[in-house]
Every structure is written in C-alpha cells, then in structure tokens.
PDB file of N, CA and C in Angstrom:
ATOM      1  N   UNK A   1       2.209 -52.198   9.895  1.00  0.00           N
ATOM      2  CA  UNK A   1       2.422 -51.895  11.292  1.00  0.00           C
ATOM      3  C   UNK A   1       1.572 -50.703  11.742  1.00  0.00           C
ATOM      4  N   UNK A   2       1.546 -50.270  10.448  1.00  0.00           N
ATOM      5  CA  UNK A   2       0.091 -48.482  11.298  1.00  0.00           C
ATOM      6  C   UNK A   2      -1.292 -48.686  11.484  1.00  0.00           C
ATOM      7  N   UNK A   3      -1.256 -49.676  10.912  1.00  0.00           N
ATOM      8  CA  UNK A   3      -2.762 -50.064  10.888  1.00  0.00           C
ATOM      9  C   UNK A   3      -3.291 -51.120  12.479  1.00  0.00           C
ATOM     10  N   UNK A   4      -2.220 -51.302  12.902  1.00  0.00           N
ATOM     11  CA  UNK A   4      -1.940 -52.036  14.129  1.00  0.00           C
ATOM     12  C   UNK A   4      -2.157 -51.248  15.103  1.00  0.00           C
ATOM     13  N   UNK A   5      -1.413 -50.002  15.073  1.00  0.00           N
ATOM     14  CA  UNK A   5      -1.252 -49.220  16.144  1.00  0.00           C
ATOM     15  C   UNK A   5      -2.307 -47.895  15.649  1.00  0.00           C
ATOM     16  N   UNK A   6      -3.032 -48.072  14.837  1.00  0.00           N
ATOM     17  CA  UNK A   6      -4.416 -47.430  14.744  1.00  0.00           C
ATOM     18  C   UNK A   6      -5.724 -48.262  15.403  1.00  0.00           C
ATOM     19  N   UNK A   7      -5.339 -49.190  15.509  1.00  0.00           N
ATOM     20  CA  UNK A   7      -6.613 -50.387  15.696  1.00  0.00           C
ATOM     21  C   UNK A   7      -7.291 -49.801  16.880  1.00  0.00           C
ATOM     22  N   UNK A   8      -7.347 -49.661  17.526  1.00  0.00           N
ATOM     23  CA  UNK A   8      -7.757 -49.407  19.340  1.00  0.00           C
ATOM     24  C   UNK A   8      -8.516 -47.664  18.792  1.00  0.00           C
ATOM     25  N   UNK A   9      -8.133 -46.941  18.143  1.00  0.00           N
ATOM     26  CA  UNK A   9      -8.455 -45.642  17.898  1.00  0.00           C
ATOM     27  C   UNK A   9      -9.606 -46.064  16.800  1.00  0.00           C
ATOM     28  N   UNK A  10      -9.274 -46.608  15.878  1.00  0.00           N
ATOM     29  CA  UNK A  10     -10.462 -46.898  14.823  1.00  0.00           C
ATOM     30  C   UNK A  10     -11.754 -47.959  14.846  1.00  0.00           C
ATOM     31  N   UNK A  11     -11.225 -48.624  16.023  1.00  0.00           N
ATOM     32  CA  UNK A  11     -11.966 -49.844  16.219  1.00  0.00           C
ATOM     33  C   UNK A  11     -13.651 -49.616  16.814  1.00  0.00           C
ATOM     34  N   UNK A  12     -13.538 -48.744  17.677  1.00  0.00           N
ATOM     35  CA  UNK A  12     -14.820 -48.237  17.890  1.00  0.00           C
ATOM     36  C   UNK A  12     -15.601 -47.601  17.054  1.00  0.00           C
ATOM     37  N   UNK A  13     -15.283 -46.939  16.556  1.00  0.00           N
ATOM     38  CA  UNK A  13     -15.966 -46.179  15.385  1.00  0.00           C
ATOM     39  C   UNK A  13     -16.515 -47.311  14.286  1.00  0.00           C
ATOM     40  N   UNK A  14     -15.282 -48.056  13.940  1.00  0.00           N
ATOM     41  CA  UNK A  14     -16.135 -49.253  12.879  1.00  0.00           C
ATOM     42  C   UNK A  14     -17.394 -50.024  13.656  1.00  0.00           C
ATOM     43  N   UNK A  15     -16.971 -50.371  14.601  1.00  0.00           N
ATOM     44  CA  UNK A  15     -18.157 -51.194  14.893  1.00  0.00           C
ATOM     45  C   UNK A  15     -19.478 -50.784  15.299  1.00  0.00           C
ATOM     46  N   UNK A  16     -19.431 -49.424  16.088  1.00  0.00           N
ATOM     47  CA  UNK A  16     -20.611 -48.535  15.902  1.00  0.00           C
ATOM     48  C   UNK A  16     -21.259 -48.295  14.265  1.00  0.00           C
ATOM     49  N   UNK A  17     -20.313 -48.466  13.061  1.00  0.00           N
ATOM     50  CA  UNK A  17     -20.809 -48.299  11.672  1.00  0.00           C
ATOM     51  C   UNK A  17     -21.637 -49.742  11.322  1.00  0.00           C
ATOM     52  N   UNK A  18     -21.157 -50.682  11.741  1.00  0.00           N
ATOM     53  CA  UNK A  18     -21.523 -51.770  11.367  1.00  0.00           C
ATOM     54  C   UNK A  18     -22.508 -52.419  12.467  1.00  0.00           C
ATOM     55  N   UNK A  19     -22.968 -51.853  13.501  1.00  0.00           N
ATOM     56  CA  UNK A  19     -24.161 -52.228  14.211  1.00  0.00           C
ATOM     57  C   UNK A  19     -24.907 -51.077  13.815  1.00  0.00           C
ATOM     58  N   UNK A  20     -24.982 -50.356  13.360  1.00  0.00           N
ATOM     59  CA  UNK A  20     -26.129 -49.220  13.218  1.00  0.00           C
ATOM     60  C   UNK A  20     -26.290 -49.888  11.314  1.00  0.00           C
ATOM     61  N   UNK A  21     -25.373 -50.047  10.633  1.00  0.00           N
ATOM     62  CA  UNK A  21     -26.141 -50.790   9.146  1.00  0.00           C
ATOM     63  C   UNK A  21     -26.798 -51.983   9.553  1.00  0.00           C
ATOM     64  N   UNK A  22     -26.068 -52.654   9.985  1.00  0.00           N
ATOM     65  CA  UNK A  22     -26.807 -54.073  10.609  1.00  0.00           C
ATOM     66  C   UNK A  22     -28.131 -54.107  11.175  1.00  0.00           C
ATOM     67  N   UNK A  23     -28.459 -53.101  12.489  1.00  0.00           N
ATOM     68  CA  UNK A  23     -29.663 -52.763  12.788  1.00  0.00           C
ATOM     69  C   UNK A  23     -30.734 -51.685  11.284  1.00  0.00           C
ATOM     70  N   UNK A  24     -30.361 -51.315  10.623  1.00  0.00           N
ATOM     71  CA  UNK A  24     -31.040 -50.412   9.690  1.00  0.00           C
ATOM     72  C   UNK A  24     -31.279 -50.537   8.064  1.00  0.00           C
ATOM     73  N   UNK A  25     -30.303 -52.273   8.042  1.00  0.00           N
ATOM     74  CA  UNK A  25     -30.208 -52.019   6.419  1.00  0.00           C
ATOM     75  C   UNK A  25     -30.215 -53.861   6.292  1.00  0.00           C
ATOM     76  N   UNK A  26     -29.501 -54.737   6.849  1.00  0.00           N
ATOM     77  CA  UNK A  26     -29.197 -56.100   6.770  1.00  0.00           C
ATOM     78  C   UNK A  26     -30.328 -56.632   7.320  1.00  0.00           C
ATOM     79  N   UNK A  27     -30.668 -56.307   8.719  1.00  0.00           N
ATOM     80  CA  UNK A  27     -31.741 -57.267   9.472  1.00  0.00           C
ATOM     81  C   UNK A  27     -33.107 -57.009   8.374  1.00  0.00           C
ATOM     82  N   UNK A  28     -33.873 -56.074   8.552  1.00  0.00           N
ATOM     83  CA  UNK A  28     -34.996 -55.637   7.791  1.00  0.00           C
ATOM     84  C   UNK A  28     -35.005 -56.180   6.952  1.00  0.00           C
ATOM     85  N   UNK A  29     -33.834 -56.446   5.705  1.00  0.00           N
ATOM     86  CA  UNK A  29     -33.626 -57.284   4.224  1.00  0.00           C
ATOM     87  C   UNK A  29     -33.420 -58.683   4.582  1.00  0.00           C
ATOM     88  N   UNK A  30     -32.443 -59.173   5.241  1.00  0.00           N
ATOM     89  CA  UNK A  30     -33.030 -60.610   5.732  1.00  0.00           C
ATOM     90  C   UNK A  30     -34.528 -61.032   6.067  1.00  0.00           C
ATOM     91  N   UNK A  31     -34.897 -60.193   7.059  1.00  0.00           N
ATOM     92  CA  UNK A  31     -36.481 -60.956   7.166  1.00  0.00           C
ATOM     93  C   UNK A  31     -37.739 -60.757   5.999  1.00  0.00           C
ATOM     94  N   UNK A  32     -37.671 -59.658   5.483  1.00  0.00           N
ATOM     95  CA  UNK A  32     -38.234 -59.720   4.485  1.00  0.00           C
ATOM     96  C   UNK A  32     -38.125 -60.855   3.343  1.00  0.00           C
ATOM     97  N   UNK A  33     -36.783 -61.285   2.850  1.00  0.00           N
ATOM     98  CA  UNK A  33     -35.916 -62.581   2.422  1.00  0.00           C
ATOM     99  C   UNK A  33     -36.482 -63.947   2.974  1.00  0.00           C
ATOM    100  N   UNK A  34     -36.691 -64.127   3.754  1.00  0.00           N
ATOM    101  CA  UNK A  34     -36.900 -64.873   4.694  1.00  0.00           C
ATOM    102  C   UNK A  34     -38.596 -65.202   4.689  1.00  0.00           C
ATOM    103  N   UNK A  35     -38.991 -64.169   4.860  1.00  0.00           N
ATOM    104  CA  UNK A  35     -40.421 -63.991   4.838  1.00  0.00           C
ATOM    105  C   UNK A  35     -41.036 -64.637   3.140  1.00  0.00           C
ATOM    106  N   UNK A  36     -40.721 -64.031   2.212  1.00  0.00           N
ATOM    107  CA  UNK A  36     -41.250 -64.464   0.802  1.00  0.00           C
ATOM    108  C   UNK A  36     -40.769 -65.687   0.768  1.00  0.00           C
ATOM    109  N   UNK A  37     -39.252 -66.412   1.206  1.00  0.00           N
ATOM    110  CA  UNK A  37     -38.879 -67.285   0.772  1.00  0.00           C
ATOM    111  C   UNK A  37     -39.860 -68.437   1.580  1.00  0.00           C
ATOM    112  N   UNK A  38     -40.438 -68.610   2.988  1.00  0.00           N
ATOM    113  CA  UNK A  38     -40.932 -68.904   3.523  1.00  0.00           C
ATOM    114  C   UNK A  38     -42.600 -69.085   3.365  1.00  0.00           C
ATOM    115  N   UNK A  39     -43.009 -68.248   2.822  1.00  0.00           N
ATOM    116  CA  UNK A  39     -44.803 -68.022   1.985  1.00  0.00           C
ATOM    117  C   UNK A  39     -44.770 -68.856   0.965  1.00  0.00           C
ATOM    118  N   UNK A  40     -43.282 -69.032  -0.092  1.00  0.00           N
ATOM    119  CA  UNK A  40     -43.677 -69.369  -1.353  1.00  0.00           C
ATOM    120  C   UNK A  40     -43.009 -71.116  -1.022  1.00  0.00           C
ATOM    121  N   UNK A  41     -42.472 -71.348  -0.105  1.00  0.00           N
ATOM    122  CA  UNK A  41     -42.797 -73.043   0.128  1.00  0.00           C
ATOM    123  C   UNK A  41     -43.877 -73.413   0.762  1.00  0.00           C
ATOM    124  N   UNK A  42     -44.694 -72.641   1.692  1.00  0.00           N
ATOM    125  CA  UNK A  42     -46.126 -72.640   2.060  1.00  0.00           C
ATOM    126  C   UNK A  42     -47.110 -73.115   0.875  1.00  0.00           C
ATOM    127  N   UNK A  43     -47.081 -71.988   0.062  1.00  0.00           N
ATOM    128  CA  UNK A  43     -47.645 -72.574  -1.634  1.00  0.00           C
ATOM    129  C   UNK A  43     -47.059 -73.190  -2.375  1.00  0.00           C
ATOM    130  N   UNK A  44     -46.090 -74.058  -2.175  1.00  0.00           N
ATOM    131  CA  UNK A  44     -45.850 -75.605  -2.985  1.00  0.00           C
ATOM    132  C   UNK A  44     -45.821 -76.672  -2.303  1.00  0.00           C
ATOM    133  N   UNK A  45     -45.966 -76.254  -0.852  1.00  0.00           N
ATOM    134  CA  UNK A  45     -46.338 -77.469   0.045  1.00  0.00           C
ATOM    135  C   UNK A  45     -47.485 -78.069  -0.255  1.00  0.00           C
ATOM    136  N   UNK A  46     -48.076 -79.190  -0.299  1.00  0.00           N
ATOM    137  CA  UNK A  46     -48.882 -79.848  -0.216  1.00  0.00           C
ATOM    138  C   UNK A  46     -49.803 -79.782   0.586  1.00  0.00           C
ATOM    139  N   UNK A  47     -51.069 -79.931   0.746  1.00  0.00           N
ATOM    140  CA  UNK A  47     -51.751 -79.817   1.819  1.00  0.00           C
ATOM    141  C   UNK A  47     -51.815 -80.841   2.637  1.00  0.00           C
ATOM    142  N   UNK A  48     -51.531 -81.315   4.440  1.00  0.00           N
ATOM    143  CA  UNK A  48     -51.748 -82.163   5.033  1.00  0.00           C
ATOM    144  C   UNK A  48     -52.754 -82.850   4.846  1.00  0.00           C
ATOM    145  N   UNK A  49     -52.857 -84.185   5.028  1.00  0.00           N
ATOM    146  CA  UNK A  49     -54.580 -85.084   4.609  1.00  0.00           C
ATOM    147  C   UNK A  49     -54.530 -85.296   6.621  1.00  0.00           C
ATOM    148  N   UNK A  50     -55.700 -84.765   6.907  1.00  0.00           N
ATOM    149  CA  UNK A  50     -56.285 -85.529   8.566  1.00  0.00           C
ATOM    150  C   UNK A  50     -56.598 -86.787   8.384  1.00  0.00           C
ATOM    151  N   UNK A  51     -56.444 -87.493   9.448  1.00  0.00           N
ATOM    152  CA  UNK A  51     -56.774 -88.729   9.505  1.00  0.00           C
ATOM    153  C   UNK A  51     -58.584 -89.418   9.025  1.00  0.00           C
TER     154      UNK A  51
END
C-alpha cells in the first residue's frame, strides 16, 4: 500500500532516469547492434545478377 501512495511522488523522477539512460546508453547500443548485424548479412548476401 506505500508504494501506491508513493507512486505520483516517485514517478517522475523514474522516468526522467529512464529517458535520459535510454537517450545515452540503450539507443547508441542498439544502433550500433543493428548496424554490424546489418553489414554482416550485406556480406553473405549474394550478389544480385542484372538482367
């Protein structure tokens, strides 16, 4: 029940914590993730044949 009637007082503060990691620590490591994982099916793709 305290954690209920803390919510409204603590609630801002968390989510300011978790958009400032999100912007500074998650996004940056996803695209980087994203990025290698994305290059290295580039180089096992096959090359298109033109008509």
């Amino acid at each position: 029940m305290e954690v209920i009637k803390e919510l409204p007082i603590s609630w801002p503060r968390n989510f300011c914590v978790v958009i400032f990691l999100e912007l500074l620590i998650v996004q940056p490591v996803a695209r980087n993730v994203m990025r290698i994982m994305h290059e290295t099916q580039e180089k096992c793709k096959p090359a298109m044949k033109l008509i």
